[in-house]
C-alpha atoms as a PDB file:
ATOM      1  CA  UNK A   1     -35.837 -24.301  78.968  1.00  0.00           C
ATOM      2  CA  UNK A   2     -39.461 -26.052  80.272  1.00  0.00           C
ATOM      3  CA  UNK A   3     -39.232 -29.696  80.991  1.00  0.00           C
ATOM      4  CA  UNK A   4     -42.003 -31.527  79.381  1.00  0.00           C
ATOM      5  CA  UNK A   5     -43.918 -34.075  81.784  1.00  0.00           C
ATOM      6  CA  UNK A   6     -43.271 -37.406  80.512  1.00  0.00           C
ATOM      7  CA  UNK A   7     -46.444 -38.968  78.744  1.00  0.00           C
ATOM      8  CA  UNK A   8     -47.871 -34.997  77.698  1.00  0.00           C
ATOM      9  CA  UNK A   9     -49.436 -35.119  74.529  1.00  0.00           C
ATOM     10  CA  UNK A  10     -49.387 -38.748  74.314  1.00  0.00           C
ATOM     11  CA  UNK A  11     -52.649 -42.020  75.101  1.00  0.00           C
ATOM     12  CA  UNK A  12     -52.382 -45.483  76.432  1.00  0.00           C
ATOM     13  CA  UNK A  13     -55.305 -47.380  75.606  1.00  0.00           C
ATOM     14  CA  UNK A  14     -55.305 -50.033  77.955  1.00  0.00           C
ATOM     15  CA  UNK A  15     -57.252 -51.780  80.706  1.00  0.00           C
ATOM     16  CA  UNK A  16     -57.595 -50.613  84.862  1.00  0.00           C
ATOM     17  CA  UNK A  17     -55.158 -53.504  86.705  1.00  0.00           C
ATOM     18  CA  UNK A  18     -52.985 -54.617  84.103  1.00  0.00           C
ATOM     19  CA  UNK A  19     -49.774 -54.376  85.388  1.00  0.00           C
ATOM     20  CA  UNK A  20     -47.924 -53.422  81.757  1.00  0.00           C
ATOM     21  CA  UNK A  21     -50.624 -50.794  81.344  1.00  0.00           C
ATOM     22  CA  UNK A  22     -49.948 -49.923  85.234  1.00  0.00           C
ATOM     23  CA  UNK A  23     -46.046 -49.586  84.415  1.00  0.00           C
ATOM     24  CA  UNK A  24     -46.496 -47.255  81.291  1.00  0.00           C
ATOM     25  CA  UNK A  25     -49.364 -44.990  83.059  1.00  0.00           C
ATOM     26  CA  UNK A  26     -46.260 -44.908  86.265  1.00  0.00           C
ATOM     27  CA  UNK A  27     -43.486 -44.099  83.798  1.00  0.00           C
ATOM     28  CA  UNK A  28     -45.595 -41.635  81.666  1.00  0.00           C
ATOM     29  CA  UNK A  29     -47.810 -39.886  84.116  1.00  0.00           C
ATOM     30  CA  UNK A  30     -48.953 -37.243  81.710  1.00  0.00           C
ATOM     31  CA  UNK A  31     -50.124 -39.022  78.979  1.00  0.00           C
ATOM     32  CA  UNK A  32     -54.239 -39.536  78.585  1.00  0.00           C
ATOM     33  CA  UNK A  33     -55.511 -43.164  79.708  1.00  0.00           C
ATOM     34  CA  UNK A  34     -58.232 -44.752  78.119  1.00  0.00           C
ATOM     35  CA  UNK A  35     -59.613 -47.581  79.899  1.00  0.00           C
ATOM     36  CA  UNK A  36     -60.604 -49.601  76.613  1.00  0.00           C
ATOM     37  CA  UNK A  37     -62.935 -52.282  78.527  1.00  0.00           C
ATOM     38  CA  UNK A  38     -65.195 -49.380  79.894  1.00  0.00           C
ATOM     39  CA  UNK A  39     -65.378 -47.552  76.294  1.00  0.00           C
ATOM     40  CA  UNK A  40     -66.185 -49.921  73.401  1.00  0.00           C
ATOM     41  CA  UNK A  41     -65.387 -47.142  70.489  1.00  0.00           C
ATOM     42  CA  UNK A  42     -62.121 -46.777  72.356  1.00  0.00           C
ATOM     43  CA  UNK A  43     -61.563 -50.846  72.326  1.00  0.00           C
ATOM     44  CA  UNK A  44     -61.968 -49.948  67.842  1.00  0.00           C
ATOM     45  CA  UNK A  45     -60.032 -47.351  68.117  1.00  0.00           C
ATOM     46  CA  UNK A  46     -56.840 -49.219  69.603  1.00  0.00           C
ATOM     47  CA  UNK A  47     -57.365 -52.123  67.134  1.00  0.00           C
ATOM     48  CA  UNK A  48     -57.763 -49.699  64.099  1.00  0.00           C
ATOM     49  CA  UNK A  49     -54.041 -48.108  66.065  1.00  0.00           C
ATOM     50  CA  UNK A  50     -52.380 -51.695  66.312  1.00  0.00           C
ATOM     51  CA  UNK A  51     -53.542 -53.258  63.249  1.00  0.00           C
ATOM     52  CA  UNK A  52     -55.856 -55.214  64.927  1.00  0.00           C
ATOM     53  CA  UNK A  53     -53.603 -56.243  67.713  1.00  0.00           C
ATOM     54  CA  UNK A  54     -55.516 -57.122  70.829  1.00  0.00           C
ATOM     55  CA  UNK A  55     -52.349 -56.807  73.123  1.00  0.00           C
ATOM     56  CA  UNK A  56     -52.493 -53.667  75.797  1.00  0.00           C
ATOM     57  CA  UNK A  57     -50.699 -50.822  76.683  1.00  0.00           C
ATOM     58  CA  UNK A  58     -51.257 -49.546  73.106  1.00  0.00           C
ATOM     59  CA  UNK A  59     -49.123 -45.833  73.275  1.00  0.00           C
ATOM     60  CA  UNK A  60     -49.935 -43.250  70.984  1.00  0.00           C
ATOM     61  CA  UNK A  61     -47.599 -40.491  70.261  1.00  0.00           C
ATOM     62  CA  UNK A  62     -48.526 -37.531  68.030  1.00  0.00           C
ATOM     63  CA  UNK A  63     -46.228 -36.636  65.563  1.00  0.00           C
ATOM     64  CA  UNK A  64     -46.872 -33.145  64.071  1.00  0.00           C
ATOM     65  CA  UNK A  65     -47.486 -33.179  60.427  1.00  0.00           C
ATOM     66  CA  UNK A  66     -46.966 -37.000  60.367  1.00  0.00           C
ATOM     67  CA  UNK A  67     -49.136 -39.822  61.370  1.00  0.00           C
ATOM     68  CA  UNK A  68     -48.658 -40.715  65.073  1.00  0.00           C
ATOM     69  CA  UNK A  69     -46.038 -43.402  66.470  1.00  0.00           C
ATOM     70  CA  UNK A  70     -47.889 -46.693  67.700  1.00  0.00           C
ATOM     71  CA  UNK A  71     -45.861 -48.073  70.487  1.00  0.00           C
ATOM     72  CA  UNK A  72     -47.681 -52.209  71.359  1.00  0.00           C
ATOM     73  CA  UNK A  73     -46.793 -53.394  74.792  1.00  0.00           C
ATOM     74  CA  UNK A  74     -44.783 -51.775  77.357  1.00  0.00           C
ATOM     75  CA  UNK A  75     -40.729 -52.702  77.540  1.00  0.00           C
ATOM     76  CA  UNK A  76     -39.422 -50.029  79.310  1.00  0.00           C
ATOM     77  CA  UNK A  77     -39.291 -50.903  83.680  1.00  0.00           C
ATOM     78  CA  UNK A  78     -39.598 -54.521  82.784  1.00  0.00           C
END
């Protein structure tokens, strides 16, 4: 059986030193970071995500066939 890296497959939209998008990049090193104040489409794409939430880490995690989970805020390592 292959171990999956935590994170693979998965984004955080979030913003470089905030410490709850710090903890989920740390606890899901494989998943694909999006720094949402350097990338202004990103920054629409997160609010289209999180229903217009402007709260960061926003996690995205594909689910095949379905649309993907939206996970706002980080609670896990708090």
């Amino acid at each position: 059986m292959t171990e999956t890296a935590p994170g693979a497959g998965m984004l955080i939209y979030g913003k470089e030193g905030c410490p709850h998008t710090s903890r989920a990049r740390a606890a899901l090193p494989a998943a694909r970071f999006v720094d949402v104040l350097a990338d202004p489409a990103a920054l629409e794409e997160m609010l289209r995500l999180s229903g217009g939430v402007r709260r960061v880490p926003v996690i995205v995690r594909p689910e095949p066939g379905e649309s993907p989970q939206v996970e706002i805020g980080f609670r896990r390592g708090a």
